[in-house]
PDB file of N, CA and C in Angstrom:
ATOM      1  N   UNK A   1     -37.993  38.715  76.979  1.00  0.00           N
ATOM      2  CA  UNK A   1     -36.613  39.116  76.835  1.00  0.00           C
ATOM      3  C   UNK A   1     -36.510  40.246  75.811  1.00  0.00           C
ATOM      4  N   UNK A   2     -35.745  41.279  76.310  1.00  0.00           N
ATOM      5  CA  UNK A   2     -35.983  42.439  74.967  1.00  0.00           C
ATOM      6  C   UNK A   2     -34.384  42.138  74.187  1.00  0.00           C
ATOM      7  N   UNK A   3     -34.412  43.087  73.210  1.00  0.00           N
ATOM      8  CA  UNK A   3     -33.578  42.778  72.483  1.00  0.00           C
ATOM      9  C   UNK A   3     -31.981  43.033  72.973  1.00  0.00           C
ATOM     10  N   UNK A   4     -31.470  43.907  74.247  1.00  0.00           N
ATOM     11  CA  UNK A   4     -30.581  44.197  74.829  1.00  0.00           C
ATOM     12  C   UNK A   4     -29.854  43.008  75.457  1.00  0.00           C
ATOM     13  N   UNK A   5     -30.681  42.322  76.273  1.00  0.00           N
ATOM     14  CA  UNK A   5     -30.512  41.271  76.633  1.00  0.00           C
ATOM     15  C   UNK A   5     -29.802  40.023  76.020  1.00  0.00           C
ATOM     16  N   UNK A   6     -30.878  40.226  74.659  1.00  0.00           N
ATOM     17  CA  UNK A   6     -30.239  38.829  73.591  1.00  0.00           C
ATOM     18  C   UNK A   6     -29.253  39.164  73.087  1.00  0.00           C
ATOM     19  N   UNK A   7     -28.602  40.298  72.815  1.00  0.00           N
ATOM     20  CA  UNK A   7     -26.964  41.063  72.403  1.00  0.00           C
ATOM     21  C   UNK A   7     -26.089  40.821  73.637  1.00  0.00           C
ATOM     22  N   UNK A   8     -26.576  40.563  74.900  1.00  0.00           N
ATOM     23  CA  UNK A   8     -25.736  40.621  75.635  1.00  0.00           C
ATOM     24  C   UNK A   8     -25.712  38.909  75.815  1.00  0.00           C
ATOM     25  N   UNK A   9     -26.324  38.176  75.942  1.00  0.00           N
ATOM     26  CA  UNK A   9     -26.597  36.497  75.582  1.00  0.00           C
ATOM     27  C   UNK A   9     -25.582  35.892  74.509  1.00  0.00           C
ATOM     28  N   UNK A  10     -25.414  36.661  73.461  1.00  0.00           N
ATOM     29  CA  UNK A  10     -24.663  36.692  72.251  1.00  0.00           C
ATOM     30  C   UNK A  10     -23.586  36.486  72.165  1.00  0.00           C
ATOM     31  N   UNK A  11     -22.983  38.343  72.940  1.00  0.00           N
ATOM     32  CA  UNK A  11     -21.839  38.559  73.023  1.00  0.00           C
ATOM     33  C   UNK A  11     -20.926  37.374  73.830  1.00  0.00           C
ATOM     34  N   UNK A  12     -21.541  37.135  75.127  1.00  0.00           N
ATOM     35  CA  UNK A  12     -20.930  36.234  76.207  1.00  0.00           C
ATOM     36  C   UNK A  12     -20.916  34.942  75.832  1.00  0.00           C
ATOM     37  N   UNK A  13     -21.624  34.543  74.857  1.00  0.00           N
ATOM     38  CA  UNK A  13     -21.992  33.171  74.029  1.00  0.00           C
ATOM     39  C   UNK A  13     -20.271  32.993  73.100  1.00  0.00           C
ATOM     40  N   UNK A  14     -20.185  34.111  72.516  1.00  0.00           N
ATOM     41  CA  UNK A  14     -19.508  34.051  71.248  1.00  0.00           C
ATOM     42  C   UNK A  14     -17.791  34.136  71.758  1.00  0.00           C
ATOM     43  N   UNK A  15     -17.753  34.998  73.227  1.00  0.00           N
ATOM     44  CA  UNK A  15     -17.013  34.955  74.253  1.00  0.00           C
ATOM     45  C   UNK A  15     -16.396  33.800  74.843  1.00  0.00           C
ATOM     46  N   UNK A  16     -17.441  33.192  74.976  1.00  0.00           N
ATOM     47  CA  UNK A  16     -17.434  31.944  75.110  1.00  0.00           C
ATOM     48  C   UNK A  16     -16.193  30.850  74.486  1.00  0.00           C
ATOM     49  N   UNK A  17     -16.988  30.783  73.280  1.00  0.00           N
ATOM     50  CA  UNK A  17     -16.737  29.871  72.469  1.00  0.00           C
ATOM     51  C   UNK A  17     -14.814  30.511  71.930  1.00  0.00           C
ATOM     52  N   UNK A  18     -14.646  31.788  71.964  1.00  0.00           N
ATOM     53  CA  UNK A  18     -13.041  32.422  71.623  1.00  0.00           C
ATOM     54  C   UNK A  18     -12.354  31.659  72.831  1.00  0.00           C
ATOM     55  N   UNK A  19     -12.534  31.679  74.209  1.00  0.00           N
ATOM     56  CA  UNK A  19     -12.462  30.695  75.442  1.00  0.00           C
ATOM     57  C   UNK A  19     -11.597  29.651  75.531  1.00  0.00           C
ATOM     58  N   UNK A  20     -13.049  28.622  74.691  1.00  0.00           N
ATOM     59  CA  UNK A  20     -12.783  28.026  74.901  1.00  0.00           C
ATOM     60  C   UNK A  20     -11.857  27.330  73.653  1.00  0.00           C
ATOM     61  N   UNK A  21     -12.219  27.755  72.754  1.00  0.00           N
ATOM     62  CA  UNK A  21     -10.697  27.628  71.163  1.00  0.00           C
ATOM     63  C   UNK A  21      -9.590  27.656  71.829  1.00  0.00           C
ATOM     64  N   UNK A  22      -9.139  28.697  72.745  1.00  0.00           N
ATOM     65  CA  UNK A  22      -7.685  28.807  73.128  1.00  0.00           C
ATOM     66  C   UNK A  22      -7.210  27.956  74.271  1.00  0.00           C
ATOM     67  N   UNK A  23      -8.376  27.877  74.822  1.00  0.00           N
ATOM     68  CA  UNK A  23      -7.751  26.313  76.014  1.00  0.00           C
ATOM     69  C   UNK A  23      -7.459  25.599  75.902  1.00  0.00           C
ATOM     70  N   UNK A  24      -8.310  24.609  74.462  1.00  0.00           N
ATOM     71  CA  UNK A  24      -8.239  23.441  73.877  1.00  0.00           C
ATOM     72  C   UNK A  24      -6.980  23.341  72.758  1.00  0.00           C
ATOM     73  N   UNK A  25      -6.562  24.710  72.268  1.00  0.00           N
ATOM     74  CA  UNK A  25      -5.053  24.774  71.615  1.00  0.00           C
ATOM     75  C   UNK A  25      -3.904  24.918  72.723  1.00  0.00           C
ATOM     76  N   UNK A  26      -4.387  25.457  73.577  1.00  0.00           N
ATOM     77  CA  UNK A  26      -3.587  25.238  74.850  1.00  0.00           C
ATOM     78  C   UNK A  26      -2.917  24.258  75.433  1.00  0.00           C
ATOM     79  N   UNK A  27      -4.071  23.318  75.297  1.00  0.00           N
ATOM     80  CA  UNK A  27      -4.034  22.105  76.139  1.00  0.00           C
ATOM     81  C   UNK A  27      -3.501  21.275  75.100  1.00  0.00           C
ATOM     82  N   UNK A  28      -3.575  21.144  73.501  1.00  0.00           N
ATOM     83  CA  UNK A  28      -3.698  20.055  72.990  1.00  0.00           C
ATOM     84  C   UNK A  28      -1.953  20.907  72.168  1.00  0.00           C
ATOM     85  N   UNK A  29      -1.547  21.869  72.364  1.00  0.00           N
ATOM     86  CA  UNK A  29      -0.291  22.136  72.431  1.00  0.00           C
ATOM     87  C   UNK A  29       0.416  21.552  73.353  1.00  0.00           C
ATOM     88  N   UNK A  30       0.104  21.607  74.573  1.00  0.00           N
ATOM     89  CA  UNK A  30       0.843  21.177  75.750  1.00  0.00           C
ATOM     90  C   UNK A  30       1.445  19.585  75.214  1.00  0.00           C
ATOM     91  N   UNK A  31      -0.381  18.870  74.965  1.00  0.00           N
ATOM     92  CA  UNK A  31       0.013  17.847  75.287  1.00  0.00           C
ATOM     93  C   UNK A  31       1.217  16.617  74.204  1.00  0.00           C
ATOM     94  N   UNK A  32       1.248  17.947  72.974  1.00  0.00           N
ATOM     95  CA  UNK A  32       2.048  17.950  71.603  1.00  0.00           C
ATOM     96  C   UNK A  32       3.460  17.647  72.617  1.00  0.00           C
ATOM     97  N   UNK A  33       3.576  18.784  72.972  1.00  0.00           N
ATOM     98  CA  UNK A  33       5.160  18.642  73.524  1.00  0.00           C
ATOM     99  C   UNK A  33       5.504  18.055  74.355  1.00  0.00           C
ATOM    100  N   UNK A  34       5.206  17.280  75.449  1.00  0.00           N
ATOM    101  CA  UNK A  34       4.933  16.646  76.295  1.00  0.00           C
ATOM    102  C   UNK A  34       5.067  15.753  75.743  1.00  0.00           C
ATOM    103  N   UNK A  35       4.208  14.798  74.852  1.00  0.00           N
ATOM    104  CA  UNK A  35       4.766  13.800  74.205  1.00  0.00           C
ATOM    105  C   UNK A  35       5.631  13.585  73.389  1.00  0.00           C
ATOM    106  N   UNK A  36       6.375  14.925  72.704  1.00  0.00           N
ATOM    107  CA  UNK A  36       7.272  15.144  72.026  1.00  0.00           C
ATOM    108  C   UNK A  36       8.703  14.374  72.802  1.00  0.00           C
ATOM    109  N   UNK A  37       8.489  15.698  73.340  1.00  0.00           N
ATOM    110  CA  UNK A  37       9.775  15.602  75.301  1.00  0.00           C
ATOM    111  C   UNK A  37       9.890  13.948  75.244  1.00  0.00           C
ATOM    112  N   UNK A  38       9.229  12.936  75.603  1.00  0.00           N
ATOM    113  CA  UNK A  38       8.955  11.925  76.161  1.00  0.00           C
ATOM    114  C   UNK A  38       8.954  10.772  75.073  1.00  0.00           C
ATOM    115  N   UNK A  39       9.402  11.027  74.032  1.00  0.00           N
ATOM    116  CA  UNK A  39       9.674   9.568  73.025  1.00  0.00           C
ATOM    117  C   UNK A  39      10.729  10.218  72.229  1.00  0.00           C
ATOM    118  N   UNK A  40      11.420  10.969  72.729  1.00  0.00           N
ATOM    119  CA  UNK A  40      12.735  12.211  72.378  1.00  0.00           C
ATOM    120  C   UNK A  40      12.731  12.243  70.889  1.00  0.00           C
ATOM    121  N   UNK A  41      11.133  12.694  69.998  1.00  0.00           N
ATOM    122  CA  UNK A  41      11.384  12.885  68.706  1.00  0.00           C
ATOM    123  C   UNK A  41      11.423  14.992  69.154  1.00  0.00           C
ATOM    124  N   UNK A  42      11.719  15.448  70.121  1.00  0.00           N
ATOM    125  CA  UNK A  42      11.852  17.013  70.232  1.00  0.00           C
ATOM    126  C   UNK A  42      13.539  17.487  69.711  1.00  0.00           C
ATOM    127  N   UNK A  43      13.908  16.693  70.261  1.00  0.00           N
ATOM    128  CA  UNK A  43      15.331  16.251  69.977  1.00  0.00           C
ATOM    129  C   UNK A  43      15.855  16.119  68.796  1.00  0.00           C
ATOM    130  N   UNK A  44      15.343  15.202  68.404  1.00  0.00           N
ATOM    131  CA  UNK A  44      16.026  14.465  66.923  1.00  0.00           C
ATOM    132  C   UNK A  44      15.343  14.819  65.687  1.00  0.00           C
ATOM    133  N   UNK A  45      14.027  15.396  65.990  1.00  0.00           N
ATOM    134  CA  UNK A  45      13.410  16.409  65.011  1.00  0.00           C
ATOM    135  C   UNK A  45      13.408  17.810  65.166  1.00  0.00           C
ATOM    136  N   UNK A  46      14.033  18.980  65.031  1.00  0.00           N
ATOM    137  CA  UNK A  46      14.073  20.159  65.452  1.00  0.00           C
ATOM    138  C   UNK A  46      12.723  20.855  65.140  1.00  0.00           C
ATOM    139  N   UNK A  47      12.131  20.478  64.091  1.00  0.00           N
ATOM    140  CA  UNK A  47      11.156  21.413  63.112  1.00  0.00           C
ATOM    141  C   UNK A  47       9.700  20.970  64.070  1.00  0.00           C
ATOM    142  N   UNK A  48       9.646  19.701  65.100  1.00  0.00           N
ATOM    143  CA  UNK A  48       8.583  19.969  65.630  1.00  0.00           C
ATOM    144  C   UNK A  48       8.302  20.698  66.523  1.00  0.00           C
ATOM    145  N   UNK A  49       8.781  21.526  67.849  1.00  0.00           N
ATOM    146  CA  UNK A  49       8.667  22.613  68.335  1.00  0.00           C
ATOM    147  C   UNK A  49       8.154  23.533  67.497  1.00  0.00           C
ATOM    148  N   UNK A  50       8.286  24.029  66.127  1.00  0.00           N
ATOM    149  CA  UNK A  50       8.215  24.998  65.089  1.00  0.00           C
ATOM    150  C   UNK A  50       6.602  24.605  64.801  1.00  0.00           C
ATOM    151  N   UNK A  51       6.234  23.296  64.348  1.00  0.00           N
ATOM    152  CA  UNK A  51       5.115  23.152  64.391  1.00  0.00           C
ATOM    153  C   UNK A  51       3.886  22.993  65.410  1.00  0.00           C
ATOM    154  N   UNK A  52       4.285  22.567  66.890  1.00  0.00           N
ATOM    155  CA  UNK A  52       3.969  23.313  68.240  1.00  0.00           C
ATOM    156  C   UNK A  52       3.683  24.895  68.104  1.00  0.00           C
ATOM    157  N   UNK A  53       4.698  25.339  67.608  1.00  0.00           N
ATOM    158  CA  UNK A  53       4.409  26.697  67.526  1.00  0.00           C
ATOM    159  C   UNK A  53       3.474  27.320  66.905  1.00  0.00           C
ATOM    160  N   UNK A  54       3.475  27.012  65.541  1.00  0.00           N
ATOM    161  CA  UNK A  54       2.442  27.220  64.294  1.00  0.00           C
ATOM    162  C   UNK A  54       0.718  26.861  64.930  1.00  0.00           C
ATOM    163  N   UNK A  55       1.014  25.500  65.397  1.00  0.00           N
ATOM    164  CA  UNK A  55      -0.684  25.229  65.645  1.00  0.00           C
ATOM    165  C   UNK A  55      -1.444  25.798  66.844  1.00  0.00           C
ATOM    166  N   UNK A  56      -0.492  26.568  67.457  1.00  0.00           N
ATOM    167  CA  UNK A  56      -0.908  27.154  68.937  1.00  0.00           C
ATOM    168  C   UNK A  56      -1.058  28.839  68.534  1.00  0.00           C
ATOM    169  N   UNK A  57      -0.048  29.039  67.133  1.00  0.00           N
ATOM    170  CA  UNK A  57      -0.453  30.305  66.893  1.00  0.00           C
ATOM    171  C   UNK A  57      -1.507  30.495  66.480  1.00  0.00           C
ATOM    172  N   UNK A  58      -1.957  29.700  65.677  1.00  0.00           N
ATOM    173  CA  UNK A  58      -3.120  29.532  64.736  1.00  0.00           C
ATOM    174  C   UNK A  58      -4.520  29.555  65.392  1.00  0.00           C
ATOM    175  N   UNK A  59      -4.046  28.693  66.556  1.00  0.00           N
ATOM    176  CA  UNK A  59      -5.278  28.628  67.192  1.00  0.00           C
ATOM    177  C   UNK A  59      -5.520  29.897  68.360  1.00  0.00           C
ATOM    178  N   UNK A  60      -4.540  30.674  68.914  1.00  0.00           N
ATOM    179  CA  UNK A  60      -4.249  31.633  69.521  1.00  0.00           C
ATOM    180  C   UNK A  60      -5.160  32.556  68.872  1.00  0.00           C
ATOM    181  N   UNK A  61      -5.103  33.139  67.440  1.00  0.00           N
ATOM    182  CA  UNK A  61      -5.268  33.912  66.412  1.00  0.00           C
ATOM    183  C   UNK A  61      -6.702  33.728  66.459  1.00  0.00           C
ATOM    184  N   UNK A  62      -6.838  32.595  66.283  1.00  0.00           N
ATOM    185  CA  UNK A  62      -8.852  32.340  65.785  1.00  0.00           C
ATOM    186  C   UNK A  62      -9.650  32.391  66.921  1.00  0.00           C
ATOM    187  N   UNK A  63      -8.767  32.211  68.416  1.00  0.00           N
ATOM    188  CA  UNK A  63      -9.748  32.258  69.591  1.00  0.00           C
ATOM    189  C   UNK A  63      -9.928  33.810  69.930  1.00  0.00           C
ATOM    190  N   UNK A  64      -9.033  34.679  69.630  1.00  0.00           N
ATOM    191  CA  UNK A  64      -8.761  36.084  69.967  1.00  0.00           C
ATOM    192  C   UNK A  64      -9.353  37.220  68.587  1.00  0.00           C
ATOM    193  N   UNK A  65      -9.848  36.224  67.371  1.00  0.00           N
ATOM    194  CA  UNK A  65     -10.794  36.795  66.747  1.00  0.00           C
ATOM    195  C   UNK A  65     -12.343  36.623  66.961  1.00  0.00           C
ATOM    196  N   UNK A  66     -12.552  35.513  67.420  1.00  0.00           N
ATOM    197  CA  UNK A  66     -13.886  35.260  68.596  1.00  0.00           C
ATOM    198  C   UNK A  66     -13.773  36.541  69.651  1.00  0.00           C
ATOM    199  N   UNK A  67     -12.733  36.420  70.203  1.00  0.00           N
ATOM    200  CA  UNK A  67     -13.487  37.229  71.545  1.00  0.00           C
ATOM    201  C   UNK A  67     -13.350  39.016  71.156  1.00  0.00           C
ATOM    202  N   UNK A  68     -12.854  39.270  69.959  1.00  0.00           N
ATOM    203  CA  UNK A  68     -12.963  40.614  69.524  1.00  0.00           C
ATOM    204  C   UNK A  68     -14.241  41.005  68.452  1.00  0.00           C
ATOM    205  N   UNK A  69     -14.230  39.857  68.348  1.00  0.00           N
ATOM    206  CA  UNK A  69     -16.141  39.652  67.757  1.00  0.00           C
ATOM    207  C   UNK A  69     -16.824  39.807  69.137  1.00  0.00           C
ATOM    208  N   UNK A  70     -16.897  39.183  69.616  1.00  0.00           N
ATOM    209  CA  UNK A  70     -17.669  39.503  71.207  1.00  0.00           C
ATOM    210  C   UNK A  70     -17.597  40.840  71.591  1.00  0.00           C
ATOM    211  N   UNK A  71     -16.630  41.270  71.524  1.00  0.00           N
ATOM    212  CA  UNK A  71     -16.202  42.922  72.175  1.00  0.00           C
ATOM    213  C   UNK A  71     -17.366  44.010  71.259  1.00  0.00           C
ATOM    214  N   UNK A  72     -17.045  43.569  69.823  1.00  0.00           N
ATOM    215  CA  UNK A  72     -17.691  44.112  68.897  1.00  0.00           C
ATOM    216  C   UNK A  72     -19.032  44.517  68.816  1.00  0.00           C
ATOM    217  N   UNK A  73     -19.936  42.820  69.339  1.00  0.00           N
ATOM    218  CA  UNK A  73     -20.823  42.820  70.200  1.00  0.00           C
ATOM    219  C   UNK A  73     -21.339  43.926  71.120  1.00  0.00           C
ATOM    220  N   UNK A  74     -20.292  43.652  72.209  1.00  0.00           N
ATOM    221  CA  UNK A  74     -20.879  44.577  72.988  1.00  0.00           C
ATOM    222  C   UNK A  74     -20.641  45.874  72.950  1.00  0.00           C
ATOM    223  N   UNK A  75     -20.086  46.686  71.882  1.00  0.00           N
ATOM    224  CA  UNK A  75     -20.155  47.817  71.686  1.00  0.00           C
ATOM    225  C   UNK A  75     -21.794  48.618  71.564  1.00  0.00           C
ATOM    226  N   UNK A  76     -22.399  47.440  70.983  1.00  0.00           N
ATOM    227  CA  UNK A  76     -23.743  47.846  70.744  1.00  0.00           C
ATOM    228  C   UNK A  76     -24.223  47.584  71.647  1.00  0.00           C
ATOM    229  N   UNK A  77     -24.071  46.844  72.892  1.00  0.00           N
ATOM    230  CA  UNK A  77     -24.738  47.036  74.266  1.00  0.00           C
ATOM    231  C   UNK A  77     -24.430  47.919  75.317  1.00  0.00           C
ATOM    232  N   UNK A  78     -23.289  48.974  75.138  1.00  0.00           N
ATOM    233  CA  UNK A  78     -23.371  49.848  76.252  1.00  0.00           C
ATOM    234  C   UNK A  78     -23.739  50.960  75.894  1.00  0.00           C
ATOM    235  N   UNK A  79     -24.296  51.727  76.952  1.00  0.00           N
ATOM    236  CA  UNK A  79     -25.017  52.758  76.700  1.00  0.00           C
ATOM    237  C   UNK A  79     -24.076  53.711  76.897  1.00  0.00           C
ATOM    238  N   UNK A  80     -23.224  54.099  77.228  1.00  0.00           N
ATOM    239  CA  UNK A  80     -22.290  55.204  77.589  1.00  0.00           C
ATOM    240  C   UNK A  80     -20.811  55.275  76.551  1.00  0.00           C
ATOM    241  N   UNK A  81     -20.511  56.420  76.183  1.00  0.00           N
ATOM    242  CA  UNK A  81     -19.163  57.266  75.370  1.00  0.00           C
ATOM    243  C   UNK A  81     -18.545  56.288  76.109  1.00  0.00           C
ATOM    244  N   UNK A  82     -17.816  56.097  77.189  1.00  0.00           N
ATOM    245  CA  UNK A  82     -16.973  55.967  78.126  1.00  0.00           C
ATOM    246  C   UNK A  82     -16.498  54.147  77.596  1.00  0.00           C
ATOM    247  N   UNK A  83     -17.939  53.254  78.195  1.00  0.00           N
ATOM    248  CA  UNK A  83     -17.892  52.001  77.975  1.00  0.00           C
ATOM    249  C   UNK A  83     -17.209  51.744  76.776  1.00  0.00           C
ATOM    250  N   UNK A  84     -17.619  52.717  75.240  1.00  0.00           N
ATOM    251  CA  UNK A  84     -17.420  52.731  73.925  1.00  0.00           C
ATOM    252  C   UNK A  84     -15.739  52.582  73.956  1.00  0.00           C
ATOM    253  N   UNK A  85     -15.047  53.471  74.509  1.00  0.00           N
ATOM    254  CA  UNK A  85     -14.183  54.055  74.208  1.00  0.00           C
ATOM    255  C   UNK A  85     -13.079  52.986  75.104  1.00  0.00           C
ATOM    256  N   UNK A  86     -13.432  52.056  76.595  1.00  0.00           N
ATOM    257  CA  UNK A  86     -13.052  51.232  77.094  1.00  0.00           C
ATOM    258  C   UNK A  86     -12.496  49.487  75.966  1.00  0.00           C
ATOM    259  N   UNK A  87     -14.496  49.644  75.564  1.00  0.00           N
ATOM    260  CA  UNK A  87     -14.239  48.499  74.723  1.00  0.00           C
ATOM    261  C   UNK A  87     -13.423  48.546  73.028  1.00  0.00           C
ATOM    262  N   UNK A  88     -13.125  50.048  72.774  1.00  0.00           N
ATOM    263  CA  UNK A  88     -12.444  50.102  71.733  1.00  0.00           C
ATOM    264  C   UNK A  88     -11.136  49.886  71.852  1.00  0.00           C
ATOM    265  N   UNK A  89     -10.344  50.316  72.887  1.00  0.00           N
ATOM    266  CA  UNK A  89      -8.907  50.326  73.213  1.00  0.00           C
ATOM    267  C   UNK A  89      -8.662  48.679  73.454  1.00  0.00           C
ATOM    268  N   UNK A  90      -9.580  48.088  74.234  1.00  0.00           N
ATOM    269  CA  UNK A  90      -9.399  46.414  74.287  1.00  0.00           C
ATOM    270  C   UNK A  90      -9.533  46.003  72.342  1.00  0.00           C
ATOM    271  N   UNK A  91     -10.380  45.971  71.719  1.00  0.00           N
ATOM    272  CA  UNK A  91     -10.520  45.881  70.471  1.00  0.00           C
ATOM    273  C   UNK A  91      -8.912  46.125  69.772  1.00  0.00           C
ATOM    274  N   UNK A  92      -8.623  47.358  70.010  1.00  0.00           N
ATOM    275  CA  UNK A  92      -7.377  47.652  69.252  1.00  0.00           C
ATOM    276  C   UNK A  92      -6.275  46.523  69.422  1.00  0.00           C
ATOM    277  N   UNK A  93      -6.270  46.960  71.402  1.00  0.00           N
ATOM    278  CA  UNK A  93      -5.281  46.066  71.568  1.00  0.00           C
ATOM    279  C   UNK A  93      -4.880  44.699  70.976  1.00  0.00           C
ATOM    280  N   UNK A  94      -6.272  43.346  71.447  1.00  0.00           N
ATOM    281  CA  UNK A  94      -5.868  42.449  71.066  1.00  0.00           C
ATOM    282  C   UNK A  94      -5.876  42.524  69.200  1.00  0.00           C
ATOM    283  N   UNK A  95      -6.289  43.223  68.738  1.00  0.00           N
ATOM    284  CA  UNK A  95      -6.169  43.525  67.236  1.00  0.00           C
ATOM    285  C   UNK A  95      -4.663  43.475  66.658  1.00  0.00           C
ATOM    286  N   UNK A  96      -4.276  44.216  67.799  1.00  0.00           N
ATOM    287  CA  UNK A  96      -2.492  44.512  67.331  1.00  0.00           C
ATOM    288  C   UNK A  96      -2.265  43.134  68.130  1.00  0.00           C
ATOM    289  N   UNK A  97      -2.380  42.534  69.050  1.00  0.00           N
ATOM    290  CA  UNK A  97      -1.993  41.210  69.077  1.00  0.00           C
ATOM    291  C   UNK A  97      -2.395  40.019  68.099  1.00  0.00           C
ATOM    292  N   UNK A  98      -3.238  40.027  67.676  1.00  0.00           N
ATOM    293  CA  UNK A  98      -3.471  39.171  66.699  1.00  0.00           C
ATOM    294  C   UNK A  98      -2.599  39.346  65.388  1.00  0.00           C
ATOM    295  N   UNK A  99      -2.560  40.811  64.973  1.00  0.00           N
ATOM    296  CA  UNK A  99      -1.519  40.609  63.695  1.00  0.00           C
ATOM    297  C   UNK A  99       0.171  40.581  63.895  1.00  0.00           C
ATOM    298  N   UNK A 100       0.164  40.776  65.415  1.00  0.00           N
ATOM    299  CA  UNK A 100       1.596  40.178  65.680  1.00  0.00           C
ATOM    300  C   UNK A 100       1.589  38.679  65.480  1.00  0.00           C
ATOM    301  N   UNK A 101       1.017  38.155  65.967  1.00  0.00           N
ATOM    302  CA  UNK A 101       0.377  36.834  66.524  1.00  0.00           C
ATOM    303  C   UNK A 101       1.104  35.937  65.269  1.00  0.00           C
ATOM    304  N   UNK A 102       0.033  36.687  63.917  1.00  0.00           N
ATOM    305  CA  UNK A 102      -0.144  36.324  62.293  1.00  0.00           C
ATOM    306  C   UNK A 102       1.644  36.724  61.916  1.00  0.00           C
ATOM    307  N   UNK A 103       2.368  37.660  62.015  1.00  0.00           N
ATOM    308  CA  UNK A 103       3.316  37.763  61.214  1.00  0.00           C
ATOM    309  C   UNK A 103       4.325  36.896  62.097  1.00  0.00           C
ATOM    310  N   UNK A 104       4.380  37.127  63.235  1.00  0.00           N
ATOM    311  CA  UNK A 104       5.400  35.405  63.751  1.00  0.00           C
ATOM    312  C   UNK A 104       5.131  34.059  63.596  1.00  0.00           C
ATOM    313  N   UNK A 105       3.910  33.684  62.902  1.00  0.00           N
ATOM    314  CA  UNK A 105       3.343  32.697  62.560  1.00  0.00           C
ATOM    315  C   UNK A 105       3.730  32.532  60.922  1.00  0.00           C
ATOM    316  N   UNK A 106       4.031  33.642  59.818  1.00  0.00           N
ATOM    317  CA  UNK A 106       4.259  33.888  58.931  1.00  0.00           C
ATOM    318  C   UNK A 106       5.741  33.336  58.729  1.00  0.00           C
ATOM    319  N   UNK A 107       6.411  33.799  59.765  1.00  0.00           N
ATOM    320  CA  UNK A 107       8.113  34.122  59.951  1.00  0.00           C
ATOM    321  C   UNK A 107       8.581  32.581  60.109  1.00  0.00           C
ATOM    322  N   UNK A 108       7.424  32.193  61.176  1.00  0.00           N
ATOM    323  CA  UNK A 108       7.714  30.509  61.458  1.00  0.00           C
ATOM    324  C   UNK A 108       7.406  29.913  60.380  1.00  0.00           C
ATOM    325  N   UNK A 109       6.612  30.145  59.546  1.00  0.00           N
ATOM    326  CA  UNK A 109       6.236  29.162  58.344  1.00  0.00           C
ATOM    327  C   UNK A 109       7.203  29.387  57.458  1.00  0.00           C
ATOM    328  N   UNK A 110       8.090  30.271  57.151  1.00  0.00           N
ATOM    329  CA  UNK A 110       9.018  30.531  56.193  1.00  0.00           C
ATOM    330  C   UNK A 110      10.041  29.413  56.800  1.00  0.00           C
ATOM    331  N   UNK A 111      10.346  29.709  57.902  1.00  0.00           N
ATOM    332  CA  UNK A 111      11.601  29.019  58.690  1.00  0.00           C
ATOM    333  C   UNK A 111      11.271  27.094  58.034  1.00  0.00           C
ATOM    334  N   UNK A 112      10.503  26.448  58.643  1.00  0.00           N
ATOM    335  CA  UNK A 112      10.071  25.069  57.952  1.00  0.00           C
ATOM    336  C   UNK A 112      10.066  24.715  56.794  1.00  0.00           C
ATOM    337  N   UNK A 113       9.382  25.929  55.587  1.00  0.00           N
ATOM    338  CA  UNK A 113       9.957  25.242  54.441  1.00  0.00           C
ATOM    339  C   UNK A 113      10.971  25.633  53.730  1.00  0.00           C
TER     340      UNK A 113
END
């Protein structure tokens, strides 16, 4: 295996794992509110939706710094200007999504206490 290979093993590894962070905040958000909904503390507690919110941002944030580590990654695996310049604009992007991500997560934490 040369060393191109194991950067690209890496990247998709580390890809991976950003993945699967956000499914499992996904899912374990869902299943927050859902049980919320269903023993009507959504209702009679307002501030838990807010904290639904917070732990899905949070986890939103840390899975989408995984997969811009991955990207990062593979900057050093393509051989072409072009690829560079593809995987930089994705980089930016979710970059500026993540610190949106962080200051409505900020805004919500003010709101609770």
């Amino acid at each position: 295996m040369d060393f191109h290979s194991i950067l690209v093993i890496i990247q998709r590894s580390v890809s991976f794992v950003g993945i699967l962070i956000i499914v499992f905040g996904v899912l374990l958000s869902l299943s927050q509110y859902v049980y919320y909904v269903f023993t009507g503390q959504l209702i009679s507690e307002g501030d838990k939706i807010n904290n639904i919110r917070l732990s899905l941002g949070r986890t939103l944030i840390l899975g989408l710094e995984f997969i811009v580590a991955a990207d990062l990654i593979g900057t050093t695996t393509t051989p072409d200007y072009y690829a560079v310049g593809i995987l930089a604009s994705i980089v930016l992007i979710r970059t500026v999504l993540s610190f949106s991500l962080n200051r409505e997560l900020m805004n919500i934490g003010k709101e609770t206490h």
